[in-house]
N, C-alpha and C. Protein backbone atom coordinates (compact mmCIF):
# COMPACT_ATOMS: atom_id res chain seq x y z
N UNK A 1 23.83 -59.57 -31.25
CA UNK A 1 24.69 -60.66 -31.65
C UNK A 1 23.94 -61.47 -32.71
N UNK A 2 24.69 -62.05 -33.74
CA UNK A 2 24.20 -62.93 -34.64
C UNK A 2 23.90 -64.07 -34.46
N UNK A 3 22.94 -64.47 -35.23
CA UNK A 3 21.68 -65.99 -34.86
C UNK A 3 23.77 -66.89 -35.08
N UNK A 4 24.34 -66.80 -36.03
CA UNK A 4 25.91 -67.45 -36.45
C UNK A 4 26.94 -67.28 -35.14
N UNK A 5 26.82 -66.44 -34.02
CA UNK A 5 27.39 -66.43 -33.43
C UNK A 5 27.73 -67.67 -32.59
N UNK A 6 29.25 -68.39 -32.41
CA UNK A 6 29.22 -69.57 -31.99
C UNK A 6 30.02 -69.03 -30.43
N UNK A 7 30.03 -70.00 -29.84
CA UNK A 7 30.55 -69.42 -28.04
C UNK A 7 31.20 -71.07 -28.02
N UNK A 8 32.56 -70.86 -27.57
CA UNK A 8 33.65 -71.63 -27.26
C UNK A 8 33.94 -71.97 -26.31
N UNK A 9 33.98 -73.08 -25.15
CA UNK A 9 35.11 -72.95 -24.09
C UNK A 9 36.36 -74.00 -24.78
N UNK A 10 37.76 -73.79 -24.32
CA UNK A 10 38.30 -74.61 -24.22
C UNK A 10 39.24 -74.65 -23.43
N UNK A 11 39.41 -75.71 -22.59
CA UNK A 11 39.86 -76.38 -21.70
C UNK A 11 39.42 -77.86 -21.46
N UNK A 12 40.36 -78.80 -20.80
CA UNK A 12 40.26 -80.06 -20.28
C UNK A 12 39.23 -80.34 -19.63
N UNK A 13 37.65 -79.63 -18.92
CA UNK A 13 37.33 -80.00 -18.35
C UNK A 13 37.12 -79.69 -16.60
N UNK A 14 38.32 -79.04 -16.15
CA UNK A 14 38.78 -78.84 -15.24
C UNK A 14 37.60 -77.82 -14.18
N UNK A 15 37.91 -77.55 -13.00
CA UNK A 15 36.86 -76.91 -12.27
C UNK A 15 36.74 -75.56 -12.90
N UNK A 16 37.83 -75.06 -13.10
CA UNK A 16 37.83 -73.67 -13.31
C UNK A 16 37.23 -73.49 -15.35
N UNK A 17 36.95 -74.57 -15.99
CA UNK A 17 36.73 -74.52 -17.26
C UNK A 17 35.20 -74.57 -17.02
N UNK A 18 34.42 -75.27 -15.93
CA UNK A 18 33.52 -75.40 -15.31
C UNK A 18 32.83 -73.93 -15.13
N UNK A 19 33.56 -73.22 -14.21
CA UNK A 19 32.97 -72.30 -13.44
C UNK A 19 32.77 -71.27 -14.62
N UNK A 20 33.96 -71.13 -15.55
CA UNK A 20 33.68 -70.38 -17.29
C UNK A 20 32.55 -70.58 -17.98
N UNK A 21 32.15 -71.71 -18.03
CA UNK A 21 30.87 -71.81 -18.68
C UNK A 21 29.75 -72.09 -17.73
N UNK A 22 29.47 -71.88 -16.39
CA UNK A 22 28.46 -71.19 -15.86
C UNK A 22 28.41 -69.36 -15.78
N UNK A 23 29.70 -69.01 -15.82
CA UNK A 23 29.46 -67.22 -16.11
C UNK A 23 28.63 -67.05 -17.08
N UNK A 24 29.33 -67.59 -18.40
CA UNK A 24 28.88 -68.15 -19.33
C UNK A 24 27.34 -67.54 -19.72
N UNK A 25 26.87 -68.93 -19.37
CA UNK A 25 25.85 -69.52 -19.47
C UNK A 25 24.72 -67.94 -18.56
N UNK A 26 25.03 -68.03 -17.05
CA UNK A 26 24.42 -66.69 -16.52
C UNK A 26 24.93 -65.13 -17.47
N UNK A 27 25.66 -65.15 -17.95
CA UNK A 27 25.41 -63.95 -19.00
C UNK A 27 24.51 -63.77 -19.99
N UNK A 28 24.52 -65.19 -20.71
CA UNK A 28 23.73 -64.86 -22.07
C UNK A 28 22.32 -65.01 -21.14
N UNK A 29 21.72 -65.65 -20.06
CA UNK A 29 20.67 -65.81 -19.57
C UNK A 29 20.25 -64.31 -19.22
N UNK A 30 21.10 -63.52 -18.78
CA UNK A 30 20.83 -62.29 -18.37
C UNK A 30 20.72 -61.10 -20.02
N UNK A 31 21.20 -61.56 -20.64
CA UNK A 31 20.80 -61.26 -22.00
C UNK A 31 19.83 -61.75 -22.82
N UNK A 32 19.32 -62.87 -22.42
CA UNK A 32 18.06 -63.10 -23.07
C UNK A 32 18.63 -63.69 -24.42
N UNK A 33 19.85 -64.50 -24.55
CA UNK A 33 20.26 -64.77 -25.72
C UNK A 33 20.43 -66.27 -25.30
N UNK A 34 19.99 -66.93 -26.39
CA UNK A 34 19.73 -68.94 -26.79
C UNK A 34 20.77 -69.30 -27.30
N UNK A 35 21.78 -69.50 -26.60
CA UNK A 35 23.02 -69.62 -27.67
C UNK A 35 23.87 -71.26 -26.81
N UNK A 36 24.19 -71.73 -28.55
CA UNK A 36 24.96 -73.30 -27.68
C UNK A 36 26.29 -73.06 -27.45
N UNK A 37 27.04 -73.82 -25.97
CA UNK A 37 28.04 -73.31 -25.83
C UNK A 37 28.88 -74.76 -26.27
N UNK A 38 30.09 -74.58 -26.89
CA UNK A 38 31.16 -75.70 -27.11
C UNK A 38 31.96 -75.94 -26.67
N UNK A 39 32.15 -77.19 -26.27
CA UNK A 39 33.43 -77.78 -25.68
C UNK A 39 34.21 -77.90 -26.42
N UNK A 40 35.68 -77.61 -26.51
CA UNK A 40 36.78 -78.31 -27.05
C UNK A 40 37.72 -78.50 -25.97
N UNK A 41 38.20 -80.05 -25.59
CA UNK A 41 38.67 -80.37 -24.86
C UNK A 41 40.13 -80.99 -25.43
N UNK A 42 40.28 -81.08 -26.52
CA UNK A 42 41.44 -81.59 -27.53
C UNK A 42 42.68 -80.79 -27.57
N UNK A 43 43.73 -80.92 -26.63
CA UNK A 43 44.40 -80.03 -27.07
C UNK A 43 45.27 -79.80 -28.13
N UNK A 44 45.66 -80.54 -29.29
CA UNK A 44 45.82 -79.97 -30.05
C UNK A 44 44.88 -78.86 -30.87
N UNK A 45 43.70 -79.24 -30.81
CA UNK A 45 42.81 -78.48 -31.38
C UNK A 45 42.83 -77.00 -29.87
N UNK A 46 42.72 -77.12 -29.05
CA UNK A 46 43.16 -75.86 -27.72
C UNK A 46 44.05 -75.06 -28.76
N UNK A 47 45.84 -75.54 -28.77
CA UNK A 47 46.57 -74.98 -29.18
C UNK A 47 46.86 -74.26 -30.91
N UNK A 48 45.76 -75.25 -31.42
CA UNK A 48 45.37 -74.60 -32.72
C UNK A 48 44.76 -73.02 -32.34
N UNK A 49 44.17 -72.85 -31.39
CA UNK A 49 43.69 -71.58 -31.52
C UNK A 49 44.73 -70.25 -30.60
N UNK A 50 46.31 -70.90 -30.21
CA UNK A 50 46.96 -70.08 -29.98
C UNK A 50 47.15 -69.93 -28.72
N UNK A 51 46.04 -70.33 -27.96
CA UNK A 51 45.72 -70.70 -26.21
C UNK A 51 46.68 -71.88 -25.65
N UNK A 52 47.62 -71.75 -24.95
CA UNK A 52 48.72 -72.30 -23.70
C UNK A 52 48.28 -72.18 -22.49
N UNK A 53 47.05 -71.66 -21.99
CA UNK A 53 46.23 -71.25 -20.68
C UNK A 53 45.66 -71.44 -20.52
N UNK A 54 44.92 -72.40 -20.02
CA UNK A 54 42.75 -72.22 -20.19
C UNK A 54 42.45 -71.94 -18.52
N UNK A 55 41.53 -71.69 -18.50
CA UNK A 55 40.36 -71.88 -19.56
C UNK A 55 40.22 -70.94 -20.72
N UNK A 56 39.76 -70.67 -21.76
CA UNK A 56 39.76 -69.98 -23.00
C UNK A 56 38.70 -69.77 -23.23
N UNK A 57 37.85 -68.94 -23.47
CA UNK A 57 36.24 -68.09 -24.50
C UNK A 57 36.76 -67.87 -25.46
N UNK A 58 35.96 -68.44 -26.51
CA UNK A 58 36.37 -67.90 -28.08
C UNK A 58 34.92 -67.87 -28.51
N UNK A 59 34.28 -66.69 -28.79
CA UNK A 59 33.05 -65.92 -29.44
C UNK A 59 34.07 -66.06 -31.00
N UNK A 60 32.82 -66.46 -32.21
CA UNK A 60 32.90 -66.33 -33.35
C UNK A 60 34.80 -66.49 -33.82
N UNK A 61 35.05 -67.66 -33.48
CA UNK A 61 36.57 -68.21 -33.53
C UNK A 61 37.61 -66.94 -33.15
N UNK A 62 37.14 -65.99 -32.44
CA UNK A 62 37.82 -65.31 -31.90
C UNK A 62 38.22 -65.37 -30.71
N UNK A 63 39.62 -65.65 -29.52
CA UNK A 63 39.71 -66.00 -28.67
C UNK A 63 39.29 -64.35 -27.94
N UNK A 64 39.02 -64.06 -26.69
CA UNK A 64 38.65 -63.04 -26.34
C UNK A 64 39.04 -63.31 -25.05
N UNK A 65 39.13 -64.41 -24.13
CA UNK A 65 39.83 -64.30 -23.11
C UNK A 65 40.51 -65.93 -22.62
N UNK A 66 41.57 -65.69 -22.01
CA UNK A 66 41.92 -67.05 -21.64
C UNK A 66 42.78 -66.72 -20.25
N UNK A 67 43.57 -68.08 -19.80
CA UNK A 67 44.04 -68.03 -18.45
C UNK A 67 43.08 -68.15 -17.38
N UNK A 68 41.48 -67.40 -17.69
CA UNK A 68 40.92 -66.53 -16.27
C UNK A 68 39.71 -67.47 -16.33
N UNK A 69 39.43 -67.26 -14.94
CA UNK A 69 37.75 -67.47 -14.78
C UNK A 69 36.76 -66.04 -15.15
N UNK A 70 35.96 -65.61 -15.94
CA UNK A 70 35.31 -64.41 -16.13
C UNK A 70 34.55 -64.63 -15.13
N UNK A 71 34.12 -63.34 -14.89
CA UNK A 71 32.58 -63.21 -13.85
C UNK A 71 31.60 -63.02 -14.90
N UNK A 72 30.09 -63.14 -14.65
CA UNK A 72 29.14 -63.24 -15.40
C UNK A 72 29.09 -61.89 -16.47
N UNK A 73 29.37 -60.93 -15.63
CA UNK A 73 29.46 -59.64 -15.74
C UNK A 73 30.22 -58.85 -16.69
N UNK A 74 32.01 -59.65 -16.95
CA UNK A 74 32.59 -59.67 -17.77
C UNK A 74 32.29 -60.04 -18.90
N UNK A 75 31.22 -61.20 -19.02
CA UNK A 75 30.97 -61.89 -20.11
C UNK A 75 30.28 -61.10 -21.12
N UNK A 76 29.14 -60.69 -20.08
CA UNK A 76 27.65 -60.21 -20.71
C UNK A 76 28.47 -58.52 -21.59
N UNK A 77 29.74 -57.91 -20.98
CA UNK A 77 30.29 -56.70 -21.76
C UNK A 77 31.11 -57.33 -23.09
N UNK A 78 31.56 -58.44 -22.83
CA UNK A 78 32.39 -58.74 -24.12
C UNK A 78 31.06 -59.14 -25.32
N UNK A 79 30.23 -59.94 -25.11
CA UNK A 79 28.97 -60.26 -25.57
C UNK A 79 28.36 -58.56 -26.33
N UNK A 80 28.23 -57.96 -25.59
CA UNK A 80 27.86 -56.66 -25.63
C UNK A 80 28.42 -55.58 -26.77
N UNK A 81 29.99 -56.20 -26.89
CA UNK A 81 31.01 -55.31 -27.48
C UNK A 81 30.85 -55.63 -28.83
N UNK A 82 30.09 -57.27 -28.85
CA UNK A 82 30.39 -57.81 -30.11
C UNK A 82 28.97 -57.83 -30.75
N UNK A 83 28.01 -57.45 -30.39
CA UNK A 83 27.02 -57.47 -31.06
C UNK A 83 26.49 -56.45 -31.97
């Protein structure tokens, strides 16, 4: 993955936007990758990116999953796919 690679959540905040960015967070840890993760909690700015569901992951302004809570596991393959 690229040093440019940016990592997204968006959602309100909520438990389950929570539990997204601890998968999160335990993926890239299990990858050995230093990466900052972003909040966007704005929803117009949410719906700018096409997302009606959150919680939302958007790697490199690409949305890649929304609606769900990922497991760590899920993360670290999408991470994986994109590097």
């Amino acid at each position: 993955m690229s040093e440019k690679t940016r990592i997204k959540i968006l959602g309100g905040g909520c438990s389950r936007c929570k539990a997204l960015e601890a998968s999160v967070q335990k993926a890239l840890a299990s990858l050995g990758i230093d990466e900052k993760i972003d909040h966007v909690t704005d929803y117009s700015q949410i719906a700018a990116y096409g997302v009606m569901e959150t919680p939302a992951l958007v790697i490199d302004e690409k949305v890649v999953s929304y609606g769900k809570v990922l497991k760590p596991a899920e993360v670290e393959k999408i991470l994986k796919s994109i590097s």
